[in-house]
N, C-alpha and C. Protein backbone atom coordinates (compact mmCIF):
# COMPACT_ATOMS: atom_id res chain seq x y z
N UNK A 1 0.85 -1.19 0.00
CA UNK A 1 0.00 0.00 0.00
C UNK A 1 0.88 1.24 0.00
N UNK A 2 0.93 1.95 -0.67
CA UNK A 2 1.22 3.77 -1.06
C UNK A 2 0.36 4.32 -0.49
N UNK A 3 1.07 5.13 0.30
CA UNK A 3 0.12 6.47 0.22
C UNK A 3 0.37 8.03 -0.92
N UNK A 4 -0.63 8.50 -1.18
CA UNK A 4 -0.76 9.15 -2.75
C UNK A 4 1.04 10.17 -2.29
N UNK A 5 1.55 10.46 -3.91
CA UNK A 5 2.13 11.77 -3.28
C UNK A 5 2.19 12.96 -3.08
N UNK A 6 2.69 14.10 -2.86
CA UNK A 6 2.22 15.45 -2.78
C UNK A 6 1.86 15.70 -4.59
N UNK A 7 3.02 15.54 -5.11
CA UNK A 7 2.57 15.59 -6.98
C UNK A 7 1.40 14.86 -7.14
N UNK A 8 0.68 13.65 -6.47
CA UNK A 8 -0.63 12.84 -7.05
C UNK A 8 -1.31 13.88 -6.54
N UNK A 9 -1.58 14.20 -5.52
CA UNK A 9 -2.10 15.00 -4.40
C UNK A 9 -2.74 16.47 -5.17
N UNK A 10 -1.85 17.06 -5.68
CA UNK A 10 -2.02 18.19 -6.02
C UNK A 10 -2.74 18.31 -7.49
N UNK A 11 -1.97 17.22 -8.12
CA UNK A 11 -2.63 16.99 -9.95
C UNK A 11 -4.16 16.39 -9.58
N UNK A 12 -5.02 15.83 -8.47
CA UNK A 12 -6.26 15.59 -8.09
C UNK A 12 -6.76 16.49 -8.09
N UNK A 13 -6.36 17.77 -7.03
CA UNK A 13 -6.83 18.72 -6.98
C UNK A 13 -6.99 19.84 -8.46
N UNK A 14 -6.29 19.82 -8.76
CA UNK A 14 -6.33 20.35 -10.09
C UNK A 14 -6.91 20.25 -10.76
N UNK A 15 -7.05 18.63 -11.49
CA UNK A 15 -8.27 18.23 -11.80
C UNK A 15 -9.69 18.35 -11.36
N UNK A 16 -9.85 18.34 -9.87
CA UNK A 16 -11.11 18.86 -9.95
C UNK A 16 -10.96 20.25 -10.26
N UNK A 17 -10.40 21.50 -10.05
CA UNK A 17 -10.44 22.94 -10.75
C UNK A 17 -10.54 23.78 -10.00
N UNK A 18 -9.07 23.23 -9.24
CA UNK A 18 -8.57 23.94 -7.42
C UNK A 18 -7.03 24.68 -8.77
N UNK A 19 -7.28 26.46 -8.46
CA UNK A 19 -6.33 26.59 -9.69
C UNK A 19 -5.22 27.68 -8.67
N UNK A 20 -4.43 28.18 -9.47
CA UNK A 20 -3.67 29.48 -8.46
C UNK A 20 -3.94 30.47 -9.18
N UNK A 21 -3.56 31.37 -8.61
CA UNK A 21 -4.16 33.18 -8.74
C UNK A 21 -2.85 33.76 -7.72
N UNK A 22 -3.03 35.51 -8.54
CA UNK A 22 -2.09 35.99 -8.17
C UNK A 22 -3.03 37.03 -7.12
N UNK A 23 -2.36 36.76 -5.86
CA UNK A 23 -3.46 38.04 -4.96
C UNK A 23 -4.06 39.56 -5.18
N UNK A 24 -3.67 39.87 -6.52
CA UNK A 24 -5.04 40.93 -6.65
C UNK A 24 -5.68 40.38 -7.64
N UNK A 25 -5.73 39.16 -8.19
CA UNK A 25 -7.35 38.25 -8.45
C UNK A 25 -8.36 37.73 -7.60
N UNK A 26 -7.65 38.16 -6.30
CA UNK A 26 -9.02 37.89 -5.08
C UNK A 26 -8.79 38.31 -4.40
N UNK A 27 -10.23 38.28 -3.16
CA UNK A 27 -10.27 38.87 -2.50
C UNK A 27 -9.89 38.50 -1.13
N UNK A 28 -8.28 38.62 -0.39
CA UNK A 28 -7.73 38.23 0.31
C UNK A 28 -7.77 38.99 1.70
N UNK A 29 -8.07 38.64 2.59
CA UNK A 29 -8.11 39.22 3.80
C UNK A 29 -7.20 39.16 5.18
N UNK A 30 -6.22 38.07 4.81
CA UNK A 30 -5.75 37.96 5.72
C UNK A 30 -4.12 37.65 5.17
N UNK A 31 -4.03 38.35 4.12
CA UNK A 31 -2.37 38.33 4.11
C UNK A 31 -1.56 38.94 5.20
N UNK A 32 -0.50 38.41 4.96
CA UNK A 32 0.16 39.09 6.06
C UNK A 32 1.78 38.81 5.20
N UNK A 33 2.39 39.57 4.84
CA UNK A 33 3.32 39.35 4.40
C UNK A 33 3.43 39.03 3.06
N UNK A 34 4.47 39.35 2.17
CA UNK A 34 3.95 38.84 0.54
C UNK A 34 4.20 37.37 0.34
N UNK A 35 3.22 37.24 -0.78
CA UNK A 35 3.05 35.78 -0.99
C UNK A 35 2.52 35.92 -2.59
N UNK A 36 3.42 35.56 -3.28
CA UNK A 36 2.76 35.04 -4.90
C UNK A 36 2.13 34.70 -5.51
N UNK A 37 1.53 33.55 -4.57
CA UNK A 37 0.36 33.10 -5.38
C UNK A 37 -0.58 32.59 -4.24
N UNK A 38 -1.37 31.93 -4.82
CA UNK A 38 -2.48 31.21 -3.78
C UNK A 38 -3.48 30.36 -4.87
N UNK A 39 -4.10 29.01 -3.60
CA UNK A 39 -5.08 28.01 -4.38
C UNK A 39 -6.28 28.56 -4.06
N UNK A 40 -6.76 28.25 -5.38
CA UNK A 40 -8.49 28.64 -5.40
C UNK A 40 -9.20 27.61 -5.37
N UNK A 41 -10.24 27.42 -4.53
CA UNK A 41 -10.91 26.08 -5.26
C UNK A 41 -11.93 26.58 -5.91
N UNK A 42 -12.36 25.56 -6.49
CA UNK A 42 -13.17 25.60 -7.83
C UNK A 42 -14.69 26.50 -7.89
N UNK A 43 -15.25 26.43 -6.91
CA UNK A 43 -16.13 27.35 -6.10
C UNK A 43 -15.62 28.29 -5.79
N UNK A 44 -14.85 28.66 -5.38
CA UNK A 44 -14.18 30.21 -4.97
C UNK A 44 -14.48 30.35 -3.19
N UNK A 45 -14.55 29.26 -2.81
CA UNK A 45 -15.01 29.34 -1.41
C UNK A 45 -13.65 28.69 -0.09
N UNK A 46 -12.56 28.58 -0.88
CA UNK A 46 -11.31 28.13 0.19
C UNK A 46 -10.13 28.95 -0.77
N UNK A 47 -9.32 29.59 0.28
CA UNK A 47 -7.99 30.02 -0.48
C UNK A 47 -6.59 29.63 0.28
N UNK A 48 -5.95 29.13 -0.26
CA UNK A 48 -5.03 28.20 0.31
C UNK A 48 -3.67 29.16 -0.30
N UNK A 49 -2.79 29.73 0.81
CA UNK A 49 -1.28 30.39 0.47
C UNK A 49 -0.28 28.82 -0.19
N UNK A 50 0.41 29.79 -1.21
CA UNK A 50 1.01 28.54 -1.88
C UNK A 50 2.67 29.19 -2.08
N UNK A 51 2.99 30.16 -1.47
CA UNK A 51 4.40 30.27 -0.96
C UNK A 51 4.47 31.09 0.36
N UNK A 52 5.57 31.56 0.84
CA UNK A 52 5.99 31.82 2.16
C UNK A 52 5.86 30.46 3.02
N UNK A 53 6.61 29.76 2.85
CA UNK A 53 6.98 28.09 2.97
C UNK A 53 4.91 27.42 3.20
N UNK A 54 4.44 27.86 2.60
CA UNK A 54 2.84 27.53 2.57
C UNK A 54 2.79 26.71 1.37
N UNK A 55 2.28 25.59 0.90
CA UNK A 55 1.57 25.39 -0.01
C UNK A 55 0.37 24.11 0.29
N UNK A 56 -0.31 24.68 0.48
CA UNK A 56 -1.70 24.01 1.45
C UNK A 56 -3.16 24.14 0.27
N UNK A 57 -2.94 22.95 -0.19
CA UNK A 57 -4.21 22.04 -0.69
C UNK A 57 -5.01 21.34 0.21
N UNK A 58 -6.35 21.26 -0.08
CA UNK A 58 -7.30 20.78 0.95
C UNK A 58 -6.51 18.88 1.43
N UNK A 59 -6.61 18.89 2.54
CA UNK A 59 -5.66 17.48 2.89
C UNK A 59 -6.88 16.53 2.11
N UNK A 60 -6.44 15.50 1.93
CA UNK A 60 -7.39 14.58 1.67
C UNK A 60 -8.17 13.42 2.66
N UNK A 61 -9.31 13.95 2.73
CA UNK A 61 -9.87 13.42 3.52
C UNK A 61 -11.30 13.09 3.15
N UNK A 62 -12.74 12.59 3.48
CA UNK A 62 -13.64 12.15 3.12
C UNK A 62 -14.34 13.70 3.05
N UNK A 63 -14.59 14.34 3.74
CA UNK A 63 -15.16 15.68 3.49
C UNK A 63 -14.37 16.22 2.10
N UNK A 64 -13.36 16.22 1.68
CA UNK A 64 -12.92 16.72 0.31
C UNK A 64 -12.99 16.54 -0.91
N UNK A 65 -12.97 15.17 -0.52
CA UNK A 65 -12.73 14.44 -1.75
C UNK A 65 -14.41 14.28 -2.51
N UNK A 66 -15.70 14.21 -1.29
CA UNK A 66 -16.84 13.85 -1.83
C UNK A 66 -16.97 15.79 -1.58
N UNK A 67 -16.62 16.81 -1.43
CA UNK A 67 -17.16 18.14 -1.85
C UNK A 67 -16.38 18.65 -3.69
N UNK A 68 -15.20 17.74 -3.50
CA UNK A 68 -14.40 18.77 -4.80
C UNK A 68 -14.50 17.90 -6.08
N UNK A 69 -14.15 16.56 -5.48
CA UNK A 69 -13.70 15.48 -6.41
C UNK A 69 -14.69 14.91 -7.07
N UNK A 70 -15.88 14.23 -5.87
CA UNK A 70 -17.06 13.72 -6.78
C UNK A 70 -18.24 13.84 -7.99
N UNK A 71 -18.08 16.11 -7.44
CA UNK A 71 -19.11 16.44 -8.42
C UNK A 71 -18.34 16.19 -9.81
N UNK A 72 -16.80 15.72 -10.59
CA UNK A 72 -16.47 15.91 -10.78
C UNK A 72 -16.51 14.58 -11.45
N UNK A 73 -15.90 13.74 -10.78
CA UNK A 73 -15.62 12.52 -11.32
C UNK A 73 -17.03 11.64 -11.50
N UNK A 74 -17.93 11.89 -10.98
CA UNK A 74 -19.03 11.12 -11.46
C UNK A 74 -19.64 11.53 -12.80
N UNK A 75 -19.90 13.21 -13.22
CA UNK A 75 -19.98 12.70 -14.44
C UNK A 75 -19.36 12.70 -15.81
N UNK A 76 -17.87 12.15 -15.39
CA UNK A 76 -17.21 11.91 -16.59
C UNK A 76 -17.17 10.48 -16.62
N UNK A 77 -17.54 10.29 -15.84
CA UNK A 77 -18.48 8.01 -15.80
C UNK A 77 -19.18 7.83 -16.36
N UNK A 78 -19.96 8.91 -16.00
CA UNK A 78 -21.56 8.76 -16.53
C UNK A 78 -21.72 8.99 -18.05
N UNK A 79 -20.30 9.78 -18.47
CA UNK A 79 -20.45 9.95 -20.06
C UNK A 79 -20.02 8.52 -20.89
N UNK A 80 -19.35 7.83 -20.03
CA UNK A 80 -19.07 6.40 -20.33
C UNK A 80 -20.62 5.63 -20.74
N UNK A 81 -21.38 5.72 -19.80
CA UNK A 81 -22.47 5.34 -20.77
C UNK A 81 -23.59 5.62 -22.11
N UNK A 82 -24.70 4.83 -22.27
CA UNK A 82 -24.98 5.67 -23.00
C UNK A 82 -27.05 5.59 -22.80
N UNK A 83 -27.22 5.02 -21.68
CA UNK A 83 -28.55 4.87 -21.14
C UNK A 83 -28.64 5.95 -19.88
N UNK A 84 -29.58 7.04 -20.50
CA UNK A 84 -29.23 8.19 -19.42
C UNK A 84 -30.11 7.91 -18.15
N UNK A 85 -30.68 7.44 -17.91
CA UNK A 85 -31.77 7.20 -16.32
C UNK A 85 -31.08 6.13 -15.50
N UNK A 86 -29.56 5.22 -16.42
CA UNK A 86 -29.27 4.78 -15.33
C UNK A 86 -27.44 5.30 -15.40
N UNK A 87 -27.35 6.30 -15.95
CA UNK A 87 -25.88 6.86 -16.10
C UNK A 87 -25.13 6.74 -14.69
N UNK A 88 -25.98 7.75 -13.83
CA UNK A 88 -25.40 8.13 -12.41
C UNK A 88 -25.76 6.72 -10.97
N UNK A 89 -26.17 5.98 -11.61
CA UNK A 89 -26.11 4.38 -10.79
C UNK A 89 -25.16 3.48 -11.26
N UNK A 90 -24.83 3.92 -12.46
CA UNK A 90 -23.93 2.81 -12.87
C UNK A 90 -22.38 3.32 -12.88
N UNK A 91 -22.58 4.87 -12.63
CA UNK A 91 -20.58 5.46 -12.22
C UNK A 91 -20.83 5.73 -10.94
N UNK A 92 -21.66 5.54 -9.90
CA UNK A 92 -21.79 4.96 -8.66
C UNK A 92 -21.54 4.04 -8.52
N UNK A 93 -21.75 2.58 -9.13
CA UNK A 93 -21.67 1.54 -8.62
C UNK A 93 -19.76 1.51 -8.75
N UNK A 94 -19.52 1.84 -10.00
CA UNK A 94 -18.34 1.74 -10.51
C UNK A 94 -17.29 2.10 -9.52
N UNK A 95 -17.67 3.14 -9.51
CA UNK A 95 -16.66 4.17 -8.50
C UNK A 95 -16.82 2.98 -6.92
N UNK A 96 -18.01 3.17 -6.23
CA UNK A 96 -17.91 2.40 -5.25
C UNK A 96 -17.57 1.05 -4.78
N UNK A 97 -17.79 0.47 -5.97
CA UNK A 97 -16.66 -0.90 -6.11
C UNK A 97 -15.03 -1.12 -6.00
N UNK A 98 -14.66 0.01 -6.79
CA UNK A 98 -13.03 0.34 -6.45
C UNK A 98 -12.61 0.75 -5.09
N UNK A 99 -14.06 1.92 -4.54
CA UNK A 99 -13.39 2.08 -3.50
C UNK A 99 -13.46 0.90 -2.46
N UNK A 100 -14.40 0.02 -2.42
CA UNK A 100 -14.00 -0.94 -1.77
C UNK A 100 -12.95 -1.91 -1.92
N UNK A 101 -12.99 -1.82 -2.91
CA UNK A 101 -11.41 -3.49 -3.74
C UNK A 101 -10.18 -2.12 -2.84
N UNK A 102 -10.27 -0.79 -3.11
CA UNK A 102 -9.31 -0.89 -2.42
C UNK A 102 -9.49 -0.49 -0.77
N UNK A 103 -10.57 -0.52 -0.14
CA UNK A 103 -10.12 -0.64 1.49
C UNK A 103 -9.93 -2.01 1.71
N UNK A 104 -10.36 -3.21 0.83
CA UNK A 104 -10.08 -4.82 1.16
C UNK A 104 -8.36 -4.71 1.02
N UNK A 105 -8.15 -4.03 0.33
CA UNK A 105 -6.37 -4.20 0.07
C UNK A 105 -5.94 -3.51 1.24
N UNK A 106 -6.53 -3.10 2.16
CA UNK A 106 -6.05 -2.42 3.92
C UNK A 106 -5.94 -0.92 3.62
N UNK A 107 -6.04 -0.20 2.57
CA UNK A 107 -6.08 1.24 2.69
C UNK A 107 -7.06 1.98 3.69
N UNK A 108 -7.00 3.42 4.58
CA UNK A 108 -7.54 3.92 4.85
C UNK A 108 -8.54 4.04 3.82
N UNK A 109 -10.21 4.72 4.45
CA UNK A 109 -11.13 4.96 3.67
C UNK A 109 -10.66 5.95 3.05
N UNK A 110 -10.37 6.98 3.74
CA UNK A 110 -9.83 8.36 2.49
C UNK A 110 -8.94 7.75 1.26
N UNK A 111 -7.48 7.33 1.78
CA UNK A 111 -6.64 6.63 0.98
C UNK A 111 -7.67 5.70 -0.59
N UNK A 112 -8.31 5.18 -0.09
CA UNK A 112 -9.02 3.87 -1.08
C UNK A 112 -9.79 4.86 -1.93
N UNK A 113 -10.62 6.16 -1.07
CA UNK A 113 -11.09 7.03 -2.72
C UNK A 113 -10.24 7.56 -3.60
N UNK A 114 -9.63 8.30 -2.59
CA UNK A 114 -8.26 8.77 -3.70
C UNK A 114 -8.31 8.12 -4.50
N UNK A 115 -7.31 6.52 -4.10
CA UNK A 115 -7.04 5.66 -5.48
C UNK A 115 -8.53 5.19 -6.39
N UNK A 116 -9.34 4.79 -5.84
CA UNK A 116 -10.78 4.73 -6.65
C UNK A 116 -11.03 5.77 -8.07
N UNK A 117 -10.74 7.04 -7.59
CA UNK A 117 -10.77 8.10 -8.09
C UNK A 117 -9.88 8.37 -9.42
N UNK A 118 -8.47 8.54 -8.75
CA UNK A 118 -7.47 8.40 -9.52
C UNK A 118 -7.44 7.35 -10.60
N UNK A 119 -8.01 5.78 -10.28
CA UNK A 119 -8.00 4.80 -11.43
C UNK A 119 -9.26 5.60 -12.67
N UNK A 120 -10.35 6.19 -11.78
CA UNK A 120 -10.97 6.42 -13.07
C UNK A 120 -10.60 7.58 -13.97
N UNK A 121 -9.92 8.73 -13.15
CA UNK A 121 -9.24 10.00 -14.43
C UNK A 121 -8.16 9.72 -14.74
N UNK A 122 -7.28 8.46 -14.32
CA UNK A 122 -6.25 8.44 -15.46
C UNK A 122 -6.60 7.63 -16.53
């Protein structure tokens, strides 16, 4: 068992459409000191400093992965099919099958979506 790495870590996030910006593209309130850039997530609702030894992506955990990742990865599954009333049951089932094959392989639950995840966007 692996755990993901900061490069898997970050190209996830990305993919879902967690991007950087230069701080007068938003609206920052609590700088303190200069800093170059910063993560946006895809909503515009978390901003994460990404220098002054900062570079803080949402950790991966079950709250993240089903707020950033899922709206995301389910329906590029669902374009895998081609029967639309059962699209989003059948990249459910999909998805939730991996993530179990991998908590049977001993991964944490977070750990096992990640990889669940990751097998289906690469």
């Amino acid at each position: 068992m692996k755990a993901p790495t900061q490069e898997q870590i970050k190209e996830i996030w990305k993919w879902c459409g967690w991007h950087k910006v230069k701080p007068a593209n938003i609206d920052v309130w609590f700088i303190s000191g200069a800093c170059d850039e910063y993560w946006k997530s895809p909503n515009g609702d978390k901003i994460a400093r990404v220098s002054n030894s900062f570079n803080e992506l949402p950790p991966i955990d079950l709250n993240n992965l089903f707020k950033y990742a899922m709206p995301v990865v389910l329906p590029k599954l669902e374009s895998r099919f081609t029967d639309p009333e059962y699209n989003r049951i059948r990249a459910l089932e999909i998805l939730f099958a991996k993530w179990i094959e991998k908590i049977k392989e001993g991964y944490s639950f977070e750990e096992a979506l990640f990889w669940a995840i990751w097998e289906v966007i690469k």
